[in-house]
C-alpha atoms as a PDB file:
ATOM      1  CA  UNK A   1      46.902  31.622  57.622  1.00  0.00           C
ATOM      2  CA  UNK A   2      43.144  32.587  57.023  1.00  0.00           C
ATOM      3  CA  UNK A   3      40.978  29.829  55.270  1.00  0.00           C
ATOM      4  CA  UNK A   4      41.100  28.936  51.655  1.00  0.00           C
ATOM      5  CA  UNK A   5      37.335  30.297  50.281  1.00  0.00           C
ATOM      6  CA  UNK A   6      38.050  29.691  46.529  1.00  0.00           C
ATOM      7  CA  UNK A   7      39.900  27.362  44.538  1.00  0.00           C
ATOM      8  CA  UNK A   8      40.046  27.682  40.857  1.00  0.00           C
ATOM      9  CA  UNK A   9      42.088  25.034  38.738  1.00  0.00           C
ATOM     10  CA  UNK A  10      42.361  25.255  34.318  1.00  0.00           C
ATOM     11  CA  UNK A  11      39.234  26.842  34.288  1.00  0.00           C
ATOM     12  CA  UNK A  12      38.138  26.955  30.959  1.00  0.00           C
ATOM     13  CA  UNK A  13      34.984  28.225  28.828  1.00  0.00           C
ATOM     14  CA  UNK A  14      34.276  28.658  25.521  1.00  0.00           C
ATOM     15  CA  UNK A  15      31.563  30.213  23.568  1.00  0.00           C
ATOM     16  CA  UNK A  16      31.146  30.092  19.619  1.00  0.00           C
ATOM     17  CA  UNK A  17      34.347  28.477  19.755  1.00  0.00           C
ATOM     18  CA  UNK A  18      35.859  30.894  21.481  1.00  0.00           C
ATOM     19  CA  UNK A  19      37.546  30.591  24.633  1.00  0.00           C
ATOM     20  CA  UNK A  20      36.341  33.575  27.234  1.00  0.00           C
ATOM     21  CA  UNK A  21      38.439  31.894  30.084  1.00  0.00           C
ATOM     22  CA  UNK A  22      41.369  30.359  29.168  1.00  0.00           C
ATOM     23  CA  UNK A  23      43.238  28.289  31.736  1.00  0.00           C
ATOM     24  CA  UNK A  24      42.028  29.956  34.887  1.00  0.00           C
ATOM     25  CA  UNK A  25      44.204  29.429  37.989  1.00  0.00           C
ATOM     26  CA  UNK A  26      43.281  31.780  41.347  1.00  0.00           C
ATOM     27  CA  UNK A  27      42.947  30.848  44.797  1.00  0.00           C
ATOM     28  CA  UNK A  28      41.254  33.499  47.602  1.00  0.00           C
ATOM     29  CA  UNK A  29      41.196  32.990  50.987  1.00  0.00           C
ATOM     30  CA  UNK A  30      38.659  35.013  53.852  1.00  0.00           C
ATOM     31  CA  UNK A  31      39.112  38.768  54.839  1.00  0.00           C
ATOM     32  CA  UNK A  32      40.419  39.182  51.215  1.00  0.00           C
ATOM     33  CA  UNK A  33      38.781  42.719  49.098  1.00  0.00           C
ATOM     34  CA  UNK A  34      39.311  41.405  45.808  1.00  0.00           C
ATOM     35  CA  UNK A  35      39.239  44.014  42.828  1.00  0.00           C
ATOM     36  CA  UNK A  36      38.707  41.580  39.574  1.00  0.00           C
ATOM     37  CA  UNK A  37      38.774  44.020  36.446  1.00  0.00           C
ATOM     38  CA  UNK A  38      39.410  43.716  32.821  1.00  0.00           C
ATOM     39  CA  UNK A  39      38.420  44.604  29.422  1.00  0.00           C
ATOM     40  CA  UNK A  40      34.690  44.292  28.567  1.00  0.00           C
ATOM     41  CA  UNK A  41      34.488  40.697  26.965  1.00  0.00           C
ATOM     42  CA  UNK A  42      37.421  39.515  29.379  1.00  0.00           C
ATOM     43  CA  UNK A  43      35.807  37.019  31.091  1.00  0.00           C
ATOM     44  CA  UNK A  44      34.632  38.430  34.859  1.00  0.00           C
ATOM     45  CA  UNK A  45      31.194  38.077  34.638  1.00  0.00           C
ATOM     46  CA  UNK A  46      31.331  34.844  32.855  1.00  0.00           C
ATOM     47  CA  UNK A  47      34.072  33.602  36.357  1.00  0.00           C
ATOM     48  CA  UNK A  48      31.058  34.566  38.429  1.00  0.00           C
ATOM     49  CA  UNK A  49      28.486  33.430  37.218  1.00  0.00           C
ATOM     50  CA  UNK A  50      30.321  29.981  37.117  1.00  0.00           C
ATOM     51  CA  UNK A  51      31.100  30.615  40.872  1.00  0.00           C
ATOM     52  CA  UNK A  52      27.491  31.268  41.840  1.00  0.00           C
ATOM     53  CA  UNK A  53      26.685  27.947  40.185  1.00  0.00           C
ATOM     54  CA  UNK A  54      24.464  29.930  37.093  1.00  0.00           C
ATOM     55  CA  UNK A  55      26.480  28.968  34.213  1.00  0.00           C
ATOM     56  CA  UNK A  56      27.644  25.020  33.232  1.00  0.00           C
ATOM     57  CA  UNK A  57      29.654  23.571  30.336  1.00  0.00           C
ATOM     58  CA  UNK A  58      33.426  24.739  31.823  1.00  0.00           C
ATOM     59  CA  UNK A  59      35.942  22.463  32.488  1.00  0.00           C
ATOM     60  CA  UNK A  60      38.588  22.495  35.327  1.00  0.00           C
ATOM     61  CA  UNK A  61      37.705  22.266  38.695  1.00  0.00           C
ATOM     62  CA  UNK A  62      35.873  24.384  41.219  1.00  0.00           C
ATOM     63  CA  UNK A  63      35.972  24.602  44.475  1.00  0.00           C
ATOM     64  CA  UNK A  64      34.250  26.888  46.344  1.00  0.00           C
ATOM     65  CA  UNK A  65      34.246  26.893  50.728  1.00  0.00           C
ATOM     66  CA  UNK A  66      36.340  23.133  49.761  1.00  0.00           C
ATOM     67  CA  UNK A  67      33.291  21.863  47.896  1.00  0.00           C
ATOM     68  CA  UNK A  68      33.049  21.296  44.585  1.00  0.00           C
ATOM     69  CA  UNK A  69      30.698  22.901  42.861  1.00  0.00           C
ATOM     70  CA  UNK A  70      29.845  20.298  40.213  1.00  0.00           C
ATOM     71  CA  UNK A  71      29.052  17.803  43.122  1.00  0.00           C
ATOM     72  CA  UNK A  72      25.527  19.366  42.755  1.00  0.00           C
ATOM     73  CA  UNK A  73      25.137  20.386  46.373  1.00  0.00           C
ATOM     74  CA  UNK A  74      23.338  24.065  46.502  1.00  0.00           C
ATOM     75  CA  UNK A  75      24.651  24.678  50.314  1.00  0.00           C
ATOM     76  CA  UNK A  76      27.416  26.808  49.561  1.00  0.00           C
ATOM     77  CA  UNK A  77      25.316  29.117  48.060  1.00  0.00           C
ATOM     78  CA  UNK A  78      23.478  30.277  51.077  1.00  0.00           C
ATOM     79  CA  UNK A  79      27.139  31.740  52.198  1.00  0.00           C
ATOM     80  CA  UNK A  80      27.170  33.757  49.162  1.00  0.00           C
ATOM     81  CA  UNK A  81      25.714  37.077  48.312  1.00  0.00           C
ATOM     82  CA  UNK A  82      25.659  38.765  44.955  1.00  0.00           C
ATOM     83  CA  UNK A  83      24.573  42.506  43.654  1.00  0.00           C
ATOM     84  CA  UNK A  84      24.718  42.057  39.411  1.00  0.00           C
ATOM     85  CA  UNK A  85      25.480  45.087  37.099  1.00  0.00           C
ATOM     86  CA  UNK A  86      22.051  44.590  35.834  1.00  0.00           C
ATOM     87  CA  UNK A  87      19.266  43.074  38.151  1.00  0.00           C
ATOM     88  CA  UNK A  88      15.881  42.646  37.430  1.00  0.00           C
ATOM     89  CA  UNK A  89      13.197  44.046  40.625  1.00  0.00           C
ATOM     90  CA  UNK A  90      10.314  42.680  41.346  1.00  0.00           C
ATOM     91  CA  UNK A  91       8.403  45.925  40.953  1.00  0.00           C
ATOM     92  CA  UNK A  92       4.992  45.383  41.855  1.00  0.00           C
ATOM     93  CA  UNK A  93       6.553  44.027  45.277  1.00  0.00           C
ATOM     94  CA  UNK A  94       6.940  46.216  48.244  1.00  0.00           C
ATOM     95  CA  UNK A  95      11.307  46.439  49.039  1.00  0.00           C
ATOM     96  CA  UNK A  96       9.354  44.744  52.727  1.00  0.00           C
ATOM     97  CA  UNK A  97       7.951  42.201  50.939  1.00  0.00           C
ATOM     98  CA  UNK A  98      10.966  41.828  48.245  1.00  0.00           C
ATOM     99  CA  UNK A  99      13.840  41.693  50.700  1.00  0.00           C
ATOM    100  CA  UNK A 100      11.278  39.255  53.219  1.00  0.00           C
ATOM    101  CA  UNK A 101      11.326  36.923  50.305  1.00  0.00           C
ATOM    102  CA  UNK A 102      14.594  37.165  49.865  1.00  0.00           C
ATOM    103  CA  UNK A 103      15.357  36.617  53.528  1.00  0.00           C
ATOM    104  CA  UNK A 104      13.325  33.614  53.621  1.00  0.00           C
ATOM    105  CA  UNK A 105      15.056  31.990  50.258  1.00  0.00           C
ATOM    106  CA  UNK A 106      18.529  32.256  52.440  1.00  0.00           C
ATOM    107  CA  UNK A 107      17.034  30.275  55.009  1.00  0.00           C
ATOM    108  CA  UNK A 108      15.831  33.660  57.602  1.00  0.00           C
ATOM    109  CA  UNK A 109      12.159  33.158  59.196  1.00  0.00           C
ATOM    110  CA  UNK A 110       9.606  36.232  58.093  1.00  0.00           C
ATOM    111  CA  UNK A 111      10.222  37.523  61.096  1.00  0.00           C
ATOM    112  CA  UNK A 112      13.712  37.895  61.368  1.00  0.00           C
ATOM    113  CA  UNK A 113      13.961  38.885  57.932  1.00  0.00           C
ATOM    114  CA  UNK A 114      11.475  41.765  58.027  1.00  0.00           C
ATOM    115  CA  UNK A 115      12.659  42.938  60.985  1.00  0.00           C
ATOM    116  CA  UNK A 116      16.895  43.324  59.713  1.00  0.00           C
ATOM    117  CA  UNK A 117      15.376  44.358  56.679  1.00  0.00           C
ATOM    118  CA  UNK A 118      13.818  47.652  58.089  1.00  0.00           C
ATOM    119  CA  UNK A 119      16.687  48.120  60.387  1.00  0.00           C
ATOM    120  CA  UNK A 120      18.789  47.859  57.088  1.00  0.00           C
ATOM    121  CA  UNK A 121      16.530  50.699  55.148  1.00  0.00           C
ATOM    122  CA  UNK A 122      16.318  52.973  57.847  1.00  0.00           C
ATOM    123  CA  UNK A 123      20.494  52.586  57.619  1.00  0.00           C
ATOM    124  CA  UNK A 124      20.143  54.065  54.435  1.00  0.00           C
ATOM    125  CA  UNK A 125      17.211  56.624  55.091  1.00  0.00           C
ATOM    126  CA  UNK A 126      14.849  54.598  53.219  1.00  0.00           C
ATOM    127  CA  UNK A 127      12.636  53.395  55.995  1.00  0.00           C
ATOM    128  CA  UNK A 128       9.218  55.561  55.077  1.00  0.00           C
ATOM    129  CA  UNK A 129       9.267  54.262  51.690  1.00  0.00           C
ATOM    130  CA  UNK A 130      10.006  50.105  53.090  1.00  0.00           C
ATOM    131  CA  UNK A 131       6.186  49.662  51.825  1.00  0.00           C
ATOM    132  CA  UNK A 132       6.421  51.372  49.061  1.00  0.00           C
ATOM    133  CA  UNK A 133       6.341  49.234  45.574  1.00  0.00           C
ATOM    134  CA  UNK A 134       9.442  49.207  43.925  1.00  0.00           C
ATOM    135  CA  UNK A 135       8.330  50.577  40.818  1.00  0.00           C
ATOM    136  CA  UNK A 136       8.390  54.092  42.147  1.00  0.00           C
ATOM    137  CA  UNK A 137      12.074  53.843  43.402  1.00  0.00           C
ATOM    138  CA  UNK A 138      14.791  55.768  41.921  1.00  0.00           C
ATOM    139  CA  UNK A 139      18.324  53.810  40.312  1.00  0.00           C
ATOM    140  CA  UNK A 140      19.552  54.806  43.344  1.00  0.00           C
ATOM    141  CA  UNK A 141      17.121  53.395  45.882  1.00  0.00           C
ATOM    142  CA  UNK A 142      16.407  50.020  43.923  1.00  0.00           C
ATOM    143  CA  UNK A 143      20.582  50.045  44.401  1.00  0.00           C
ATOM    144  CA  UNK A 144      19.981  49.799  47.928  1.00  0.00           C
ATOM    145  CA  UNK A 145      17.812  47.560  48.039  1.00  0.00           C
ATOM    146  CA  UNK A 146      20.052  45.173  46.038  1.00  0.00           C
ATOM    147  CA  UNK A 147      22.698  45.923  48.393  1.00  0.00           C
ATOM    148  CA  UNK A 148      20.405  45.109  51.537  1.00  0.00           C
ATOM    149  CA  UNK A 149      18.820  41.690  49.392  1.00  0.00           C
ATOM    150  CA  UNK A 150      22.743  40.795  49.029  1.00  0.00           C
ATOM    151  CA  UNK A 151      23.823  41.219  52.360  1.00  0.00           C
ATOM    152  CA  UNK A 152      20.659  40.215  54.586  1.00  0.00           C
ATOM    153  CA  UNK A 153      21.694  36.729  55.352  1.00  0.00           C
ATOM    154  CA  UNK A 154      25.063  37.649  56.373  1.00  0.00           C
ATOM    155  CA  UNK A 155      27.027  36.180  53.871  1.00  0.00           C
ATOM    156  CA  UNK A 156      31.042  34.882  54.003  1.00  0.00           C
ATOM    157  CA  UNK A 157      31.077  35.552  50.029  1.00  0.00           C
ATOM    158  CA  UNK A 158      30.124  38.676  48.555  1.00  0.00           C
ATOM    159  CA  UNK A 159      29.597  39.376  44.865  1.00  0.00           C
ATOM    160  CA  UNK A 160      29.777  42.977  43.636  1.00  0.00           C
ATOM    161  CA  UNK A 161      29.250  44.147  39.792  1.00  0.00           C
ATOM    162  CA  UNK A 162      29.647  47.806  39.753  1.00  0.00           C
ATOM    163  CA  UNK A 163      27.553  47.815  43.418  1.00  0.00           C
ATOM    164  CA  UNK A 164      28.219  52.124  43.216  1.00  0.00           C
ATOM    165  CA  UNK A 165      25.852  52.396  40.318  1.00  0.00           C
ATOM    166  CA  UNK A 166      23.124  55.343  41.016  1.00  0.00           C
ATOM    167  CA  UNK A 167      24.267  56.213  44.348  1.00  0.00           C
ATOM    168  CA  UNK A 168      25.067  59.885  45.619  1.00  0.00           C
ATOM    169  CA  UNK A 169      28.600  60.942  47.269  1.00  0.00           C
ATOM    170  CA  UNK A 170      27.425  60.483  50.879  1.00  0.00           C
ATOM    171  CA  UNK A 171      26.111  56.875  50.202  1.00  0.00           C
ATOM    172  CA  UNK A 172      29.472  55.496  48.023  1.00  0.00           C
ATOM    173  CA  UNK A 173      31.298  56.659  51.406  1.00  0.00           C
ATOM    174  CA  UNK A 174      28.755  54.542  53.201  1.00  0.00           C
ATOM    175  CA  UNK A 175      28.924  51.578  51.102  1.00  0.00           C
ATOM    176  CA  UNK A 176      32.898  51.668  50.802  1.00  0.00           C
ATOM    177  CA  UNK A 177      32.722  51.720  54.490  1.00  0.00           C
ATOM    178  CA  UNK A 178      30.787  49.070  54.863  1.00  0.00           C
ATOM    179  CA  UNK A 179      32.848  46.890  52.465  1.00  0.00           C
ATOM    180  CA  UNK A 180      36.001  47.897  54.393  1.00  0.00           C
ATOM    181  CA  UNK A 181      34.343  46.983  57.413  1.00  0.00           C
ATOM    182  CA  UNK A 182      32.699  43.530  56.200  1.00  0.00           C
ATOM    183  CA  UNK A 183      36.620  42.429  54.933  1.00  0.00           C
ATOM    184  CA  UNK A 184      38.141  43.448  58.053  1.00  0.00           C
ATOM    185  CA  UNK A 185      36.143  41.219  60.098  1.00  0.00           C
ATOM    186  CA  UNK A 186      36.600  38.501  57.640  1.00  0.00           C
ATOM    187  CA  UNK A 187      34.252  38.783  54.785  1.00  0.00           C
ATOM    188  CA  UNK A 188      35.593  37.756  51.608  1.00  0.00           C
ATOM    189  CA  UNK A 189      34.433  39.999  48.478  1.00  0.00           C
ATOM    190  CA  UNK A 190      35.102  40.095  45.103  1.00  0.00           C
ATOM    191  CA  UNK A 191      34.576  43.160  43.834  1.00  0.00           C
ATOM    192  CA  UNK A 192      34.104  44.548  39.554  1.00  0.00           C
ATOM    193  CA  UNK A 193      34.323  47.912  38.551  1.00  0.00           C
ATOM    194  CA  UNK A 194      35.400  49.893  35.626  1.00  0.00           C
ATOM    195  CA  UNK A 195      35.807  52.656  38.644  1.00  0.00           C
ATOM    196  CA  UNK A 196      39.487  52.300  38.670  1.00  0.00           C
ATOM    197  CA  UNK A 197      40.081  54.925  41.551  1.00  0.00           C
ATOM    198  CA  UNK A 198      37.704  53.165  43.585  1.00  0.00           C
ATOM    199  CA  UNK A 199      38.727  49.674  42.948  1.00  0.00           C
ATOM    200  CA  UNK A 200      42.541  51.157  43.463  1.00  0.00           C
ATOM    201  CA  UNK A 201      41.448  52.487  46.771  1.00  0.00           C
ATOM    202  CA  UNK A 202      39.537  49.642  48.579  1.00  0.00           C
ATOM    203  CA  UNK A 203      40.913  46.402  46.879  1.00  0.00           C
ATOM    204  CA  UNK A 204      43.750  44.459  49.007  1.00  0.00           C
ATOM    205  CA  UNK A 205      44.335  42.514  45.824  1.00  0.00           C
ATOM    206  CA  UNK A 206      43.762  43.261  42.477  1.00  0.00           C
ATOM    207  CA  UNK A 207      43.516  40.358  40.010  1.00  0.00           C
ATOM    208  CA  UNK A 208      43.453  41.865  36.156  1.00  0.00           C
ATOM    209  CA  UNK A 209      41.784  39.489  33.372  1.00  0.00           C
ATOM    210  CA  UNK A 210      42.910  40.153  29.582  1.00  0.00           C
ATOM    211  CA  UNK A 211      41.775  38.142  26.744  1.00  0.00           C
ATOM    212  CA  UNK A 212      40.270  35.106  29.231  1.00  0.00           C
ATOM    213  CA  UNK A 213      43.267  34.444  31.132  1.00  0.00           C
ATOM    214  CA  UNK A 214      45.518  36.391  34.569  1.00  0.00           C
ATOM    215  CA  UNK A 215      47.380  39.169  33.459  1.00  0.00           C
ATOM    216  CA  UNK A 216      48.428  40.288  36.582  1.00  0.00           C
ATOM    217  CA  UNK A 217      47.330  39.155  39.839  1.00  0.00           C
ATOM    218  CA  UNK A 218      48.706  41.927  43.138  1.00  0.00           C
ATOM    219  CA  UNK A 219      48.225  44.651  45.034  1.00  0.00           C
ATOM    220  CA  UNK A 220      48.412  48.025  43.688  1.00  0.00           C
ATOM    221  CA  UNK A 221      51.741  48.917  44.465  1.00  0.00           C
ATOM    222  CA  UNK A 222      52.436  45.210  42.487  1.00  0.00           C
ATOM    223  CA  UNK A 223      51.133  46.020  39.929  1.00  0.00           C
ATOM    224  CA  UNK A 224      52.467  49.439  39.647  1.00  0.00           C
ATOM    225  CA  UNK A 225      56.085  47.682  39.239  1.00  0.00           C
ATOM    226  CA  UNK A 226      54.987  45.421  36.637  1.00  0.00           C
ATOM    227  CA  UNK A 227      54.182  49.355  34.644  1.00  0.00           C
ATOM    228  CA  UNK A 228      56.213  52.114  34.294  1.00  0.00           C
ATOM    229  CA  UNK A 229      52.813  53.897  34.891  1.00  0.00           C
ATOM    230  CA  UNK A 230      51.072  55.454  37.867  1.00  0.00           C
ATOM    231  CA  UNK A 231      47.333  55.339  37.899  1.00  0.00           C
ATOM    232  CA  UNK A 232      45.297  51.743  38.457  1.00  0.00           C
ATOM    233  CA  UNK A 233      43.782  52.951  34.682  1.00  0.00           C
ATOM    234  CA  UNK A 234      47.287  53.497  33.177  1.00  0.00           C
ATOM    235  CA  UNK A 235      48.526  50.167  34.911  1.00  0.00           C
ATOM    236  CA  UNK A 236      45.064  48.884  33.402  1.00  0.00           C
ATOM    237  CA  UNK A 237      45.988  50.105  29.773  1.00  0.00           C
ATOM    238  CA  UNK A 238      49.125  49.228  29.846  1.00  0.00           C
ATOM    239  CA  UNK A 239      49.739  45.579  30.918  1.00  0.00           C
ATOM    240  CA  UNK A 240      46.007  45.132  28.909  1.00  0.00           C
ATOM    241  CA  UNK A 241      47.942  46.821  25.515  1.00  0.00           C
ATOM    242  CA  UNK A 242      45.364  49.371  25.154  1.00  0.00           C
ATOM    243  CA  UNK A 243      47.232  52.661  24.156  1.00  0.00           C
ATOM    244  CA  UNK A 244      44.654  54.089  21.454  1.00  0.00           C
ATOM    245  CA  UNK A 245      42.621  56.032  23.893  1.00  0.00           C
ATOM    246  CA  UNK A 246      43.909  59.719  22.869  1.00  0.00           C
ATOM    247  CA  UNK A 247      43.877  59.035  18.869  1.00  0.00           C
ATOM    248  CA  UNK A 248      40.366  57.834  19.403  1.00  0.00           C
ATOM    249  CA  UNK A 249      38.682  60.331  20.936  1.00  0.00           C
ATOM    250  CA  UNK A 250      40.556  62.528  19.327  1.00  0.00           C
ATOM    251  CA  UNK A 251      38.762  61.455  15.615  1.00  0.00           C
ATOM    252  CA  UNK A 252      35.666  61.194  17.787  1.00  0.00           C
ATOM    253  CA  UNK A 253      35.536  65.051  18.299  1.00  0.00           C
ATOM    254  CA  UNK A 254      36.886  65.796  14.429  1.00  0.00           C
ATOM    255  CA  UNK A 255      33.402  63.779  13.553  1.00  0.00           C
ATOM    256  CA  UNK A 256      31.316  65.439  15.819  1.00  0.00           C
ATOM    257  CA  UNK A 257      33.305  69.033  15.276  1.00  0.00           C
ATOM    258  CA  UNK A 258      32.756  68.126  11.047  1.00  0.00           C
ATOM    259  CA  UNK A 259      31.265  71.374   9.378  1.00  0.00           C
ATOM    260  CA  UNK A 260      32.023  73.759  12.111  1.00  0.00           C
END
């Protein structure tokens, strides 16, 4: 049996006196391609960020690599690498002198870092604009980079909110490569998308959170039993409750088609 990477136990959070986790229990072990969806407001960013050590005030325990994460140690979190739905560039930095310094915060030397950073670009065709300031990237290119800055220290944990965002055809079949690659050989990665196909297609396990708590925790073809419906999206409607979608957009288009 592979190793245990993450323990979660009652894991509870509240905001506004609200709970947005309530009563988490999940445990992942290494290799594992983890596609953690839900409704918007379900609770997976707020489960990360907890993870990556960037949110406090939960209760339950923690454990991430065996350690727990409220012991205060920051160690575990050189093993971990994250790509955010929204991340903030340093744009006046070069992507050499951005991913260098990210390199270095992981523990690389400037040296080594530089040096897998370029070979990293030039994977992606971006190796005559590694000196180029950020600010003049495309969504697209500052994509890569974040996907480079996440995965330049080799970590065992990988983070991914919607890591697709702004890239073209030919690099999502790069990056889902690379991701099926990464798991094989015993990366564990926990991956959040509203894709569905894409989630459906590369996740080994799909773990499904609804109102702050499991709803359904499988791989597809689990979680297509627990529906009578075919689709990841119509599994994801269903065991979520969500059936409105047609009547909505159906008054949608009677507002916009008013007058005509």
């Amino acid at each position: 049996m592979r190793n245990e990477v993450l323990s979660i136990r009652d894991l509870r959070m509240k905001f506004n006196q609200r709970y947005v986790l309530n009563g988490i229990d999940l445990d992942v072990r290494e290799g594992e391609m983890i596609g953690y969806i839900g409704p918007n407001g379900a609770g997976k960013s707020t489960t990360v960020k907890i993870l990556l050590g960037l949110t406090k005030g939960y209760t339950g325990t923690v454990r991430v690599f065996g350690e727990d994460i409220d012991a205060g140690s920051y160690e575990y979190k050189r093993r971990i690498g994250y790509v955010p739905e929204v991340a903030e560039l340093y744009d006046q930095l070069t992507a050499s002198e951005y991913l260098t310094f990210t390199g270095e915060l992981y523990g690389l030397s400037a040296d080594d870092a530089d040096s897998k950073a370029r070979q990293l670009m030039e994977c992606f065709e971006l190796e005559k604009v590694y000196h180029s300031r950020i600010a003049t990237f495309s969504k697209g290119m500052r994509q890569k980079v974040l996907l480079i800055s996440s995965l330049l220290h080799d970590p065992d944990l990988l983070f991914l909110d919607e890591p697709l965002s702004g890239l073209d055809a030919n690099s999502v079949m790069v990056v889902k490569e690379i991701l099926a690659l990464l798991s094989a050989q015993g990366k564990t990665i926990f991956y959040s998308s509203h894709i569905m196909d894409v989630v459906e297609k590369i996740s080994s396990r799909i773990i499904l959170l609804a109102d702050g708590r499991i709803a359904a925790d499988g791989t597809f073809q689990e979680l297509q039993q627990q529906s009578s419906e075919g689709t990841l999206e119509e599994v994801f409607n269903q065991l979520t409750g969500f059936h409105e979608h047609a009547s909505i957009a159906q008054r949608f288009v009677s507002i916009v088609r008013e007058g005509d």
